[in-house]
N, C-alpha and C. Protein backbone atom coordinates (compact mmCIF):
# COMPACT_ATOMS: atom_id res chain seq x y z
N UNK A 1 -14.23 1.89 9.30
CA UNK A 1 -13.62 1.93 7.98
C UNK A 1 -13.76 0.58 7.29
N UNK A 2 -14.41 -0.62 7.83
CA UNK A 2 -14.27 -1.70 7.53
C UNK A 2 -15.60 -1.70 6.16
N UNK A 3 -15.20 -2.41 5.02
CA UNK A 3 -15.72 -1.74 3.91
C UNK A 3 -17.22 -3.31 3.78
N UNK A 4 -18.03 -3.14 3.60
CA UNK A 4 -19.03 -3.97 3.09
C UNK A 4 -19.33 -3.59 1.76
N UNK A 5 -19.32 -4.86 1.22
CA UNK A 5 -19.78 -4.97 -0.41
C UNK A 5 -21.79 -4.36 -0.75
N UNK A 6 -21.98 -4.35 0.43
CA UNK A 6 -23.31 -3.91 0.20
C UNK A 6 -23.60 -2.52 0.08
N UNK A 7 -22.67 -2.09 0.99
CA UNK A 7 -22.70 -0.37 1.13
C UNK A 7 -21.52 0.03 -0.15
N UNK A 8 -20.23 -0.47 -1.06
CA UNK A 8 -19.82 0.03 -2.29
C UNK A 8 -19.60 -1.34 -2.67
N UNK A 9 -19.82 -1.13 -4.15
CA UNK A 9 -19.28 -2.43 -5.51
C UNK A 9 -18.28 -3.01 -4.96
N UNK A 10 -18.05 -4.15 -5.25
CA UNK A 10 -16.30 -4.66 -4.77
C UNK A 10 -15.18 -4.12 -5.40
N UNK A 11 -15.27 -3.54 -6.40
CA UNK A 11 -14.07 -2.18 -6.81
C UNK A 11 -13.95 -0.78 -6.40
N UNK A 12 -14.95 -0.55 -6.19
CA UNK A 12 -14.92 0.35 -4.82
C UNK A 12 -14.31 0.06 -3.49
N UNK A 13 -14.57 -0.70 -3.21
CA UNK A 13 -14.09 -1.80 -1.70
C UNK A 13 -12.63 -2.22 -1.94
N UNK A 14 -12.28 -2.52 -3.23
CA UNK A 14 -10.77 -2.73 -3.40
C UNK A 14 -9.86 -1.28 -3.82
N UNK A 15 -10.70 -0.74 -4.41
CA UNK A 15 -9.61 0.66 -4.21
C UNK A 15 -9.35 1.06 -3.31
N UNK A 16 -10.84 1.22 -2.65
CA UNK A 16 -10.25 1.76 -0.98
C UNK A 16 -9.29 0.80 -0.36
N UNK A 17 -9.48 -0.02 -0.44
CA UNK A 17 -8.28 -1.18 0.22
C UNK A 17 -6.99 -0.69 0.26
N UNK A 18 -6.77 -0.50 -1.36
CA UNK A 18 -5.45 0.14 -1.76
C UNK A 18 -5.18 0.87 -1.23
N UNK A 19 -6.19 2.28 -1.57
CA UNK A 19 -5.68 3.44 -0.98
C UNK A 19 -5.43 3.59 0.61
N UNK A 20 -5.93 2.55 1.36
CA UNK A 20 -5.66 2.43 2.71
C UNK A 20 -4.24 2.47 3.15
N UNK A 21 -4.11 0.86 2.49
CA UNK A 21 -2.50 0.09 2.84
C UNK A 21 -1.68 1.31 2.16
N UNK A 22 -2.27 1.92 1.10
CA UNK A 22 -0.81 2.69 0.55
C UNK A 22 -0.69 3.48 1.43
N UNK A 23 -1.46 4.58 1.77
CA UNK A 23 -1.41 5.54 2.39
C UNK A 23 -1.23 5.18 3.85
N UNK A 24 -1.23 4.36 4.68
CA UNK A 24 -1.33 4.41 6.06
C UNK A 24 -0.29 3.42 5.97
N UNK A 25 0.40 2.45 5.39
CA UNK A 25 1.50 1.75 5.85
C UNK A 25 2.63 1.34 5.03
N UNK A 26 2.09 1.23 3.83
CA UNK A 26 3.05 0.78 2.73
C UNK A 26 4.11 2.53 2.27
N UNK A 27 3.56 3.62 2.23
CA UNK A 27 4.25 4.78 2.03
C UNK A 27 4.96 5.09 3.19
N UNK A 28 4.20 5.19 4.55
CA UNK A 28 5.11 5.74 5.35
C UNK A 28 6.11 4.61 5.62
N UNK A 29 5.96 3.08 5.56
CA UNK A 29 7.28 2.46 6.01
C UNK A 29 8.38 2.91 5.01
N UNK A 30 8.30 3.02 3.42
CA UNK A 30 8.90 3.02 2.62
C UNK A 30 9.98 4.47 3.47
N UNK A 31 9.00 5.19 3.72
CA UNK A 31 9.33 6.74 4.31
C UNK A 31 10.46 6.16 5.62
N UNK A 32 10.24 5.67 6.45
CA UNK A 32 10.72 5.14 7.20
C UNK A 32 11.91 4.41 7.25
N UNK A 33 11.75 3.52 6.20
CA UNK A 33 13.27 2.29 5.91
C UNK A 33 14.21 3.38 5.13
N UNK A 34 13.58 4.38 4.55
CA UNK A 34 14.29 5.11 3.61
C UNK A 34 14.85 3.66 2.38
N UNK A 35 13.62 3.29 2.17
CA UNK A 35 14.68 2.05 1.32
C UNK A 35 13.12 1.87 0.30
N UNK A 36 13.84 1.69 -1.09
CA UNK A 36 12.78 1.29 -2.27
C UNK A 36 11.96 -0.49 -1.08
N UNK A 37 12.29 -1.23 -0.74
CA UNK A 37 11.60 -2.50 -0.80
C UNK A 37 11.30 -2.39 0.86
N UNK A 38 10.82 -3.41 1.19
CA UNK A 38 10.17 -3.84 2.94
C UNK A 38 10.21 -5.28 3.03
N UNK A 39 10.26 -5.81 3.98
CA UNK A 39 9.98 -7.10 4.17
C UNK A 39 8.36 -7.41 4.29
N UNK A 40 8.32 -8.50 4.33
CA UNK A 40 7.02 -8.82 4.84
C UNK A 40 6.30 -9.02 6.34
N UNK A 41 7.79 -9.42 7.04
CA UNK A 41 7.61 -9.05 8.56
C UNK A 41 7.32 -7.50 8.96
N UNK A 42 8.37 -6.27 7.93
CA UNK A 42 7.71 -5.25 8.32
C UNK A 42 6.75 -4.39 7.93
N UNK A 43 6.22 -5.63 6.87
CA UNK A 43 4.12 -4.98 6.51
C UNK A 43 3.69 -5.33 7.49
N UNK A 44 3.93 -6.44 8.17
CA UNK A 44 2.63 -7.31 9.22
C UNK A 44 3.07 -6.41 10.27
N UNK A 45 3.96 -6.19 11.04
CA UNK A 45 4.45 -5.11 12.37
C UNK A 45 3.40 -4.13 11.85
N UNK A 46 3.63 -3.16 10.64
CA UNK A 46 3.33 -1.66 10.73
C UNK A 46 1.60 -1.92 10.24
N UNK A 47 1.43 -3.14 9.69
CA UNK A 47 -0.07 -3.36 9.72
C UNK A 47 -0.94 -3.76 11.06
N UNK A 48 -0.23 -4.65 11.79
CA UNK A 48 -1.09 -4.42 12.99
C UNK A 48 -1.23 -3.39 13.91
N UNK A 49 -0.20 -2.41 13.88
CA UNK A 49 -0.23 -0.98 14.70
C UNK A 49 -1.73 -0.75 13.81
N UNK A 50 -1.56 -0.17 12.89
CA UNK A 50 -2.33 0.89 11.94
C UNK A 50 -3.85 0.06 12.21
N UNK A 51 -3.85 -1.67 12.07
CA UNK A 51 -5.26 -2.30 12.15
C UNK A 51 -5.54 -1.77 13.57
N UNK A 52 -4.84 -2.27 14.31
CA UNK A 52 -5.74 -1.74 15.68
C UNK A 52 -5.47 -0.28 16.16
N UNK A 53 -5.01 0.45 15.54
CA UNK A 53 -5.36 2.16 15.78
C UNK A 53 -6.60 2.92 15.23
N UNK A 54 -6.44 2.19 13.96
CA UNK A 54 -8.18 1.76 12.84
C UNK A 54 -8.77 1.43 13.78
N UNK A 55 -8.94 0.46 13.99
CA UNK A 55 -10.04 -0.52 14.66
C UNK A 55 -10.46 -1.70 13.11
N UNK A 56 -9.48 -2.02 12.03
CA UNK A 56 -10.03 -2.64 11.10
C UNK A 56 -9.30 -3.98 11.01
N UNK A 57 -9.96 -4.97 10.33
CA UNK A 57 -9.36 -6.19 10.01
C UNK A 57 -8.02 -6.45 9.64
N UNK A 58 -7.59 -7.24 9.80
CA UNK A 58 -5.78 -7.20 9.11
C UNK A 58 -6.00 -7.96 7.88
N UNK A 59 -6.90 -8.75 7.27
CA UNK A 59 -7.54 -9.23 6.25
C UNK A 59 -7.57 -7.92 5.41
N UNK A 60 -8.51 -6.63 5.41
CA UNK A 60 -8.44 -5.83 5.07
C UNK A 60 -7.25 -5.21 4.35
N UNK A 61 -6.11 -4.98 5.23
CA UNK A 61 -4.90 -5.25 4.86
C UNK A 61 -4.41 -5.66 4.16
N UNK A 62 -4.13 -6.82 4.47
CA UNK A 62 -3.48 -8.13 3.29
C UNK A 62 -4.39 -7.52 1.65
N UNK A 63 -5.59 -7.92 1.55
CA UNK A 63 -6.12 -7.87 0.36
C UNK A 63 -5.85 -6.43 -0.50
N UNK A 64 -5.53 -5.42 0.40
CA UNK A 64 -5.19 -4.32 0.10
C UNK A 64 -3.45 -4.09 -0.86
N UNK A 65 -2.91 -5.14 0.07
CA UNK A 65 -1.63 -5.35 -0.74
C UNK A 65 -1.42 -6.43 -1.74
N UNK A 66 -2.34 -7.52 -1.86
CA UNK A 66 -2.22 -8.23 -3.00
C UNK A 66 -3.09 -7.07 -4.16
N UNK A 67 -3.72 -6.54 -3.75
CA UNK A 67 -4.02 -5.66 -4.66
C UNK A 67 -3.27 -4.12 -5.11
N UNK A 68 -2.49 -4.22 -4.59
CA UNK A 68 -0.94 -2.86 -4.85
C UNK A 68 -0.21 -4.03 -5.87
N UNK A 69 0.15 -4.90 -5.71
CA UNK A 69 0.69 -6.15 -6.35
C UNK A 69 -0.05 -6.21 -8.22
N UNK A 70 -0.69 -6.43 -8.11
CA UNK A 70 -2.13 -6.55 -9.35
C UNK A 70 -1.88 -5.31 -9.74
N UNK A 71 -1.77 -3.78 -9.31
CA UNK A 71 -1.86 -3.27 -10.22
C UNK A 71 -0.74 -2.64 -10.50
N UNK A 72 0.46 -3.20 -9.74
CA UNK A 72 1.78 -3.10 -10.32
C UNK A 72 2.61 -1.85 -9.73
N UNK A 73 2.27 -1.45 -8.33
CA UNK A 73 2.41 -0.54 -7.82
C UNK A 73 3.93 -0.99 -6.66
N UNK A 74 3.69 -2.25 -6.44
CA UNK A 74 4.46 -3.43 -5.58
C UNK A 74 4.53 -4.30 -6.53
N UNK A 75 5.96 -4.96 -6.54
CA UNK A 75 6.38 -6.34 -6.78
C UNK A 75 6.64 -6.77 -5.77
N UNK A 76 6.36 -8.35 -6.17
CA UNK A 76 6.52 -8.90 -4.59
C UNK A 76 7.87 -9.96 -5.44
N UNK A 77 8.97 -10.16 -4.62
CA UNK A 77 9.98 -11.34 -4.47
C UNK A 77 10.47 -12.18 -3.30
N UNK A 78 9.49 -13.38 -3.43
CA UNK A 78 10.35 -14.11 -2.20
C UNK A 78 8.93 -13.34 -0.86
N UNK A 79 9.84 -12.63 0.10
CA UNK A 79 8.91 -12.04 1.24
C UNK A 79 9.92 -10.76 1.06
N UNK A 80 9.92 -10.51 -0.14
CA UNK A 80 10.49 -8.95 0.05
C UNK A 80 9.57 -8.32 -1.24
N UNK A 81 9.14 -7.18 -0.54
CA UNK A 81 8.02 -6.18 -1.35
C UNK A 81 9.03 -4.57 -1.76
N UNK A 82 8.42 -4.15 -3.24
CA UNK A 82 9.32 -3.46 -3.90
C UNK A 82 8.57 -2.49 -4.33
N UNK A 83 8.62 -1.07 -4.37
CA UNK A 83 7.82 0.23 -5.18
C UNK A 83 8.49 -0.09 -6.91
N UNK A 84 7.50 0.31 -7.17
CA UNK A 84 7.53 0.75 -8.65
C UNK A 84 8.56 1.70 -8.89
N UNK A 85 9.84 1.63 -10.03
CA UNK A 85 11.19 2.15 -10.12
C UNK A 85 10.22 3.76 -10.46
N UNK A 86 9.65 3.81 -11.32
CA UNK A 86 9.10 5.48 -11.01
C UNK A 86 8.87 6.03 -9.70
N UNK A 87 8.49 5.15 -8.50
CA UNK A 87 8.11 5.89 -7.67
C UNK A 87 9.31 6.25 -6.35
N UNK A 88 10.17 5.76 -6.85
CA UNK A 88 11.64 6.14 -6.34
C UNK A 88 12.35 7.62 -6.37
N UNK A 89 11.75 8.58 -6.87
CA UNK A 89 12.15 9.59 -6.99
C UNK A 89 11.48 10.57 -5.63
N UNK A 90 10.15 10.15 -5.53
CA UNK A 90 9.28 10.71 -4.09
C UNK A 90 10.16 10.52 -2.85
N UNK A 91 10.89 8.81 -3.21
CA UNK A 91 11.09 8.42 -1.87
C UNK A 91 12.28 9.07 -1.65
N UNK A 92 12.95 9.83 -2.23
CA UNK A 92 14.75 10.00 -2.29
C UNK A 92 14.10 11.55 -1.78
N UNK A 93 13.27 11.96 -2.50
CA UNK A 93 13.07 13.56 -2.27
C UNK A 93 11.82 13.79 -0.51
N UNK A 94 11.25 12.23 0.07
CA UNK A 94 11.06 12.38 1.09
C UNK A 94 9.58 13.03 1.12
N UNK A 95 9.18 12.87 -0.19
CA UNK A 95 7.68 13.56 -0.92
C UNK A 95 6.60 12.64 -0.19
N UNK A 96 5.43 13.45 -0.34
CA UNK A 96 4.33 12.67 -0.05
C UNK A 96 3.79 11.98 -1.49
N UNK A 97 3.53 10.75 -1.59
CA UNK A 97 2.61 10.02 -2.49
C UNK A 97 1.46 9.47 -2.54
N UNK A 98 0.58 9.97 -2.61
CA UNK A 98 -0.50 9.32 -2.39
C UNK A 98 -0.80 8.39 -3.09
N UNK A 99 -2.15 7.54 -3.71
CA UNK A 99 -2.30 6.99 -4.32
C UNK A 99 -2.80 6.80 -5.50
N UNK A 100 -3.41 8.39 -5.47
CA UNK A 100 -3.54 8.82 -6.80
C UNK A 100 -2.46 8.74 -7.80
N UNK A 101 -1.32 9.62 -6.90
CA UNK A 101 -0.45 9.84 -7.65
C UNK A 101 0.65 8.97 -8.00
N UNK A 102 0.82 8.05 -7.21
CA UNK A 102 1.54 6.48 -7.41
C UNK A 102 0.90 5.43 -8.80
N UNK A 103 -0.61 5.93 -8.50
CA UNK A 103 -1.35 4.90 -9.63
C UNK A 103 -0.78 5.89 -11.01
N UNK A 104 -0.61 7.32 -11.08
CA UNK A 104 -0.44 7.95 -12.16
C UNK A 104 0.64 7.60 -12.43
N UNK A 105 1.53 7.97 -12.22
CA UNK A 105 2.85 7.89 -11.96
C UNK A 105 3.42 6.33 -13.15
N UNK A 106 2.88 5.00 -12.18
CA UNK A 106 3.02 3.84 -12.67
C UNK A 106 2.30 3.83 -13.69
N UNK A 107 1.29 4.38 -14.79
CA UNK A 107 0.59 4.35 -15.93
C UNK A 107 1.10 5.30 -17.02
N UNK A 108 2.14 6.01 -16.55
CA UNK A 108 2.78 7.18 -17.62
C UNK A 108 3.86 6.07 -18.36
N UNK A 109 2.98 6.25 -20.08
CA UNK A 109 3.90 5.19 -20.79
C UNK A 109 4.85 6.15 -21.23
């Protein structure tokens, strides 16, 4: 799964990023804490399970969530990471979100 810029564009390579971290660690912890925010100790815990169950970089990772950050999907405060107040309604109802629908979601003016 480890993405080379040769084989897709680097926006290709960063979406997938996204859609990685969202879907494989940043949703289910949210699912998990039952709580809108996470620490940053428990991205790095639930990111190294998921990197080495992958078999992918934890770099991978990281860039995946400064890029949830950028497009406003996560705020970050301090070492505490936060969903987008729209996407608080999935988490209460225990819904699946993908990242489609998180990116929609956060763009409905």
């Amino acid at each position: 799964m480890l993405l080379m810029l040769s084989e897709k564009g680097k926006y290709a390579a960063a979406t997938e990023n996204r859609r990685l971290v969202w879907s494989e660690i940043v949703w289910p912890l949210i699912l998990n804490l039952n709580d809108v925010s996470f620490t940053l100790k428990q991205f790095q815990y639930k990111r190294d399970k998921v990197a080495e169950r992958k078999n992918i970089s934890i770099s991978v990772a990281s860039r995946g969530l400064v890029s949830l950050i950028q497009k406003g999907i996560l705020k970050k405060e301090g070492d505490t990471y936060s969903i987008h107040f729209r996407l608080i309604p999935y988490m209460r109802l225990k819904a699946e979100c993908d990242y489609a629908t998180a990116i929609h979601e956060i763009r409905i003016k």
